[in-house]
C-alpha atoms as a PDB file:
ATOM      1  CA  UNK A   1      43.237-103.575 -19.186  1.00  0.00           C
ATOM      2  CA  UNK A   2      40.474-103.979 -21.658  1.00  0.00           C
ATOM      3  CA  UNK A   3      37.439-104.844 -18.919  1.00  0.00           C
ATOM      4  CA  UNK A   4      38.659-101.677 -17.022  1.00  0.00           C
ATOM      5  CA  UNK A   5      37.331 -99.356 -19.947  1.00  0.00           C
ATOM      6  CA  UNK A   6      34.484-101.215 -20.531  1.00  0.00           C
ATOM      7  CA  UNK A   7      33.794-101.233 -16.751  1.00  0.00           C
ATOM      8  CA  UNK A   8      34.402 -97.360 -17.054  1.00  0.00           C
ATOM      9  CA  UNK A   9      32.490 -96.835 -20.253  1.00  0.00           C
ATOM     10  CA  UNK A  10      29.638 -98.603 -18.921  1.00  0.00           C
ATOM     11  CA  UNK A  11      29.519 -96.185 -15.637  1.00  0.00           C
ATOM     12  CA  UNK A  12      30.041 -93.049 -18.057  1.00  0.00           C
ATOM     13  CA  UNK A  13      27.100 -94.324 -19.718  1.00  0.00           C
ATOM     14  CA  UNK A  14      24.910 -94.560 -16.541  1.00  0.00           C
ATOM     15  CA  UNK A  15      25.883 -91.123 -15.685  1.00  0.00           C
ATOM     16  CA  UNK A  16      24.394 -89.747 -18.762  1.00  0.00           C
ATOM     17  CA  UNK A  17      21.615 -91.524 -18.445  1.00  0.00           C
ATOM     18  CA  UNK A  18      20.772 -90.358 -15.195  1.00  0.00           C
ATOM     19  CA  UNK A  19      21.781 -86.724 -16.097  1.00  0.00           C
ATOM     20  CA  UNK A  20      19.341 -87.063 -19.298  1.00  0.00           C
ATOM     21  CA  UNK A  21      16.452 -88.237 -17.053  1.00  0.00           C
ATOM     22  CA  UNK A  22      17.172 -85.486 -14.505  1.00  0.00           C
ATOM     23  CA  UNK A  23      16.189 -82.812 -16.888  1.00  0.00           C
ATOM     24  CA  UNK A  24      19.974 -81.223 -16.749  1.00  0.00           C
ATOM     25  CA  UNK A  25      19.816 -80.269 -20.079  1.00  0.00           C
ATOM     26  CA  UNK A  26      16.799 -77.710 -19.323  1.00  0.00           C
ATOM     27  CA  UNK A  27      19.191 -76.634 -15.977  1.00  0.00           C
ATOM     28  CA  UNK A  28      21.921 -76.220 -18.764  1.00  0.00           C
ATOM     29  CA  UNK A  29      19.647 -73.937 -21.300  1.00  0.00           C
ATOM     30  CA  UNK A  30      18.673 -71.558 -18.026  1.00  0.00           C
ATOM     31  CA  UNK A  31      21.661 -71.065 -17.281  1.00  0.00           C
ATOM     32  CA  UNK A  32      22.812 -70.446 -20.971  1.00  0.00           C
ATOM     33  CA  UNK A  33      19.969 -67.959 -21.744  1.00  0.00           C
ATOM     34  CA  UNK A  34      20.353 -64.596 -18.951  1.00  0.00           C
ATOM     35  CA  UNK A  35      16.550 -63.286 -19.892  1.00  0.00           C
ATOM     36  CA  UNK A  36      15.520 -66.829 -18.711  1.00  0.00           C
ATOM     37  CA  UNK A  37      17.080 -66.582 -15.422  1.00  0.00           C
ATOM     38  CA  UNK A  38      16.903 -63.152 -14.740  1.00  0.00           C
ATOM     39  CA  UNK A  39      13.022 -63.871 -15.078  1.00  0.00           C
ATOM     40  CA  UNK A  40      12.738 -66.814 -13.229  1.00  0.00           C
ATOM     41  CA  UNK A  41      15.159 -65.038 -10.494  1.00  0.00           C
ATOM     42  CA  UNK A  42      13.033 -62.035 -10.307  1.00  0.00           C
ATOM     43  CA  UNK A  43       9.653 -64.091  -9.534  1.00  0.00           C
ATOM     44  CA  UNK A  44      11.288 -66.304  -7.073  1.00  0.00           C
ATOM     45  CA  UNK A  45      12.466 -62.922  -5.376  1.00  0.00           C
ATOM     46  CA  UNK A  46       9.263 -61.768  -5.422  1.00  0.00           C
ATOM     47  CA  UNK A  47       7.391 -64.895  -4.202  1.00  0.00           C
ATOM     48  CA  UNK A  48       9.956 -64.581  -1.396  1.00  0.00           C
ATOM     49  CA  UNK A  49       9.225 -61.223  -0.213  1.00  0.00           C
ATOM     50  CA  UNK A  50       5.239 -61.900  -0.589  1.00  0.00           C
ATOM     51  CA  UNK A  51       5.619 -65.277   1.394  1.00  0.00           C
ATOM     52  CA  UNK A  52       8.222 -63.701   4.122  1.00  0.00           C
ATOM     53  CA  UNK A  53       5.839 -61.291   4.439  1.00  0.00           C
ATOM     54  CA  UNK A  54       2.237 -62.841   5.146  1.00  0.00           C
ATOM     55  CA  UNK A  55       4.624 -65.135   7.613  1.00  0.00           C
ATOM     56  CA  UNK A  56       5.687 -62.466   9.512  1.00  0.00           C
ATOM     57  CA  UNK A  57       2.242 -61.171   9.797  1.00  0.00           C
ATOM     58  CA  UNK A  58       1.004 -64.534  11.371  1.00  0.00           C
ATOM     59  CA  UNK A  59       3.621 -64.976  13.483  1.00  0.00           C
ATOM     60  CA  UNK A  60       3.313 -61.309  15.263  1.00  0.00           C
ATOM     61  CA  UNK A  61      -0.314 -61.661  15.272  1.00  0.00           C
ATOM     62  CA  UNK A  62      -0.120 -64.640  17.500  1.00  0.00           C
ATOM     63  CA  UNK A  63       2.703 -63.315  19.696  1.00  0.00           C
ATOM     64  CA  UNK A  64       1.227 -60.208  20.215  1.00  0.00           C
ATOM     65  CA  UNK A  65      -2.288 -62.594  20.836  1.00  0.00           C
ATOM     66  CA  UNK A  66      -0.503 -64.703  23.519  1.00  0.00           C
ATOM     67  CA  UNK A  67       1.397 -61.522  25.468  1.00  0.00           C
ATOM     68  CA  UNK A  68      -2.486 -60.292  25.579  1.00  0.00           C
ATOM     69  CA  UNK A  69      -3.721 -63.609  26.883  1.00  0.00           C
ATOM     70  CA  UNK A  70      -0.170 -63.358  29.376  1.00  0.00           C
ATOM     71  CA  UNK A  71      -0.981 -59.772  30.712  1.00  0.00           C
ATOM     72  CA  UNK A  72      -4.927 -61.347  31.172  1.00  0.00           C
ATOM     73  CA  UNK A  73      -3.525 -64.034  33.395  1.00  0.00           C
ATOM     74  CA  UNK A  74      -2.296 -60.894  35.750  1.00  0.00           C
ATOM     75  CA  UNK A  75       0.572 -63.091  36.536  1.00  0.00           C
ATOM     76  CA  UNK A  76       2.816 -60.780  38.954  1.00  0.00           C
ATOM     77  CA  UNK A  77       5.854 -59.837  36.932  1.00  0.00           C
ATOM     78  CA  UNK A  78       5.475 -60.124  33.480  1.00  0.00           C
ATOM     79  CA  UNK A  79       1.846 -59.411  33.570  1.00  0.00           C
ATOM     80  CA  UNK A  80       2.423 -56.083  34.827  1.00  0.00           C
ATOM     81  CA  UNK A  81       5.683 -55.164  32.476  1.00  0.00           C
ATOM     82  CA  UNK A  82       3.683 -56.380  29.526  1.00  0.00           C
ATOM     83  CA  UNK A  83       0.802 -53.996  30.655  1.00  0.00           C
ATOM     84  CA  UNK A  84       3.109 -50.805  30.948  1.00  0.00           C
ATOM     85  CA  UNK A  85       4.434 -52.190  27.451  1.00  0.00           C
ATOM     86  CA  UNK A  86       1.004 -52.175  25.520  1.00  0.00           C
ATOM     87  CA  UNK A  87       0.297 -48.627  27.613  1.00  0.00           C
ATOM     88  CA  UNK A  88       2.751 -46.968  26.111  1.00  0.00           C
ATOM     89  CA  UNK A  89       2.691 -48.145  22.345  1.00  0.00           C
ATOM     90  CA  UNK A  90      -1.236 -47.186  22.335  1.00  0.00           C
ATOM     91  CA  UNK A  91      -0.831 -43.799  23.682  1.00  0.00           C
ATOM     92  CA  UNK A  92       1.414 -43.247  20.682  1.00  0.00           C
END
């Protein structure tokens, strides 16, 4: 009976060891404090909307690139529908 709670004390005491070197007390004092993680929620938010935003912008620029490279091809079908397309969002 006595090895079994030394077995188990010894794996309660590698558990806090690992928690102590995975910085969970500094999770633990976020959490505690609101200012801290309303702060730290507000500039990820941010950094989200900056980043989701210059990715956007890439990505359309190079789809709208390769439809313009698509309707240069003058392949039959889609070369022609994706002419009509740009027509009518530049006459607007």
């Amino acid at each position: 009976m006595f090895i079994f709670f030394r077995k188990l004390e010894n794996k309660i005491d590698i558990l806090l060891n690992k928690l102590n070197e995975s910085s969970f007390n500094k999770f633990v004092e976020i959490i505690a404090s609101p200012k801290k993680l309303f702060f730290r929620n507000f500039i990820a938010g941010i950094a989200r909307g900056i980043g989701s935003a210059i990715g956007f912008s890439i990505i359309g620029a190079v789809i709208i690139y390769l439809l313009r490279y698509i309707v240069m091809l003058n392949i039959p079908v889609i070369g022609a529908f994706l002419r009509d397309i740009f027509e009518l969002a530049t006459k607007t």
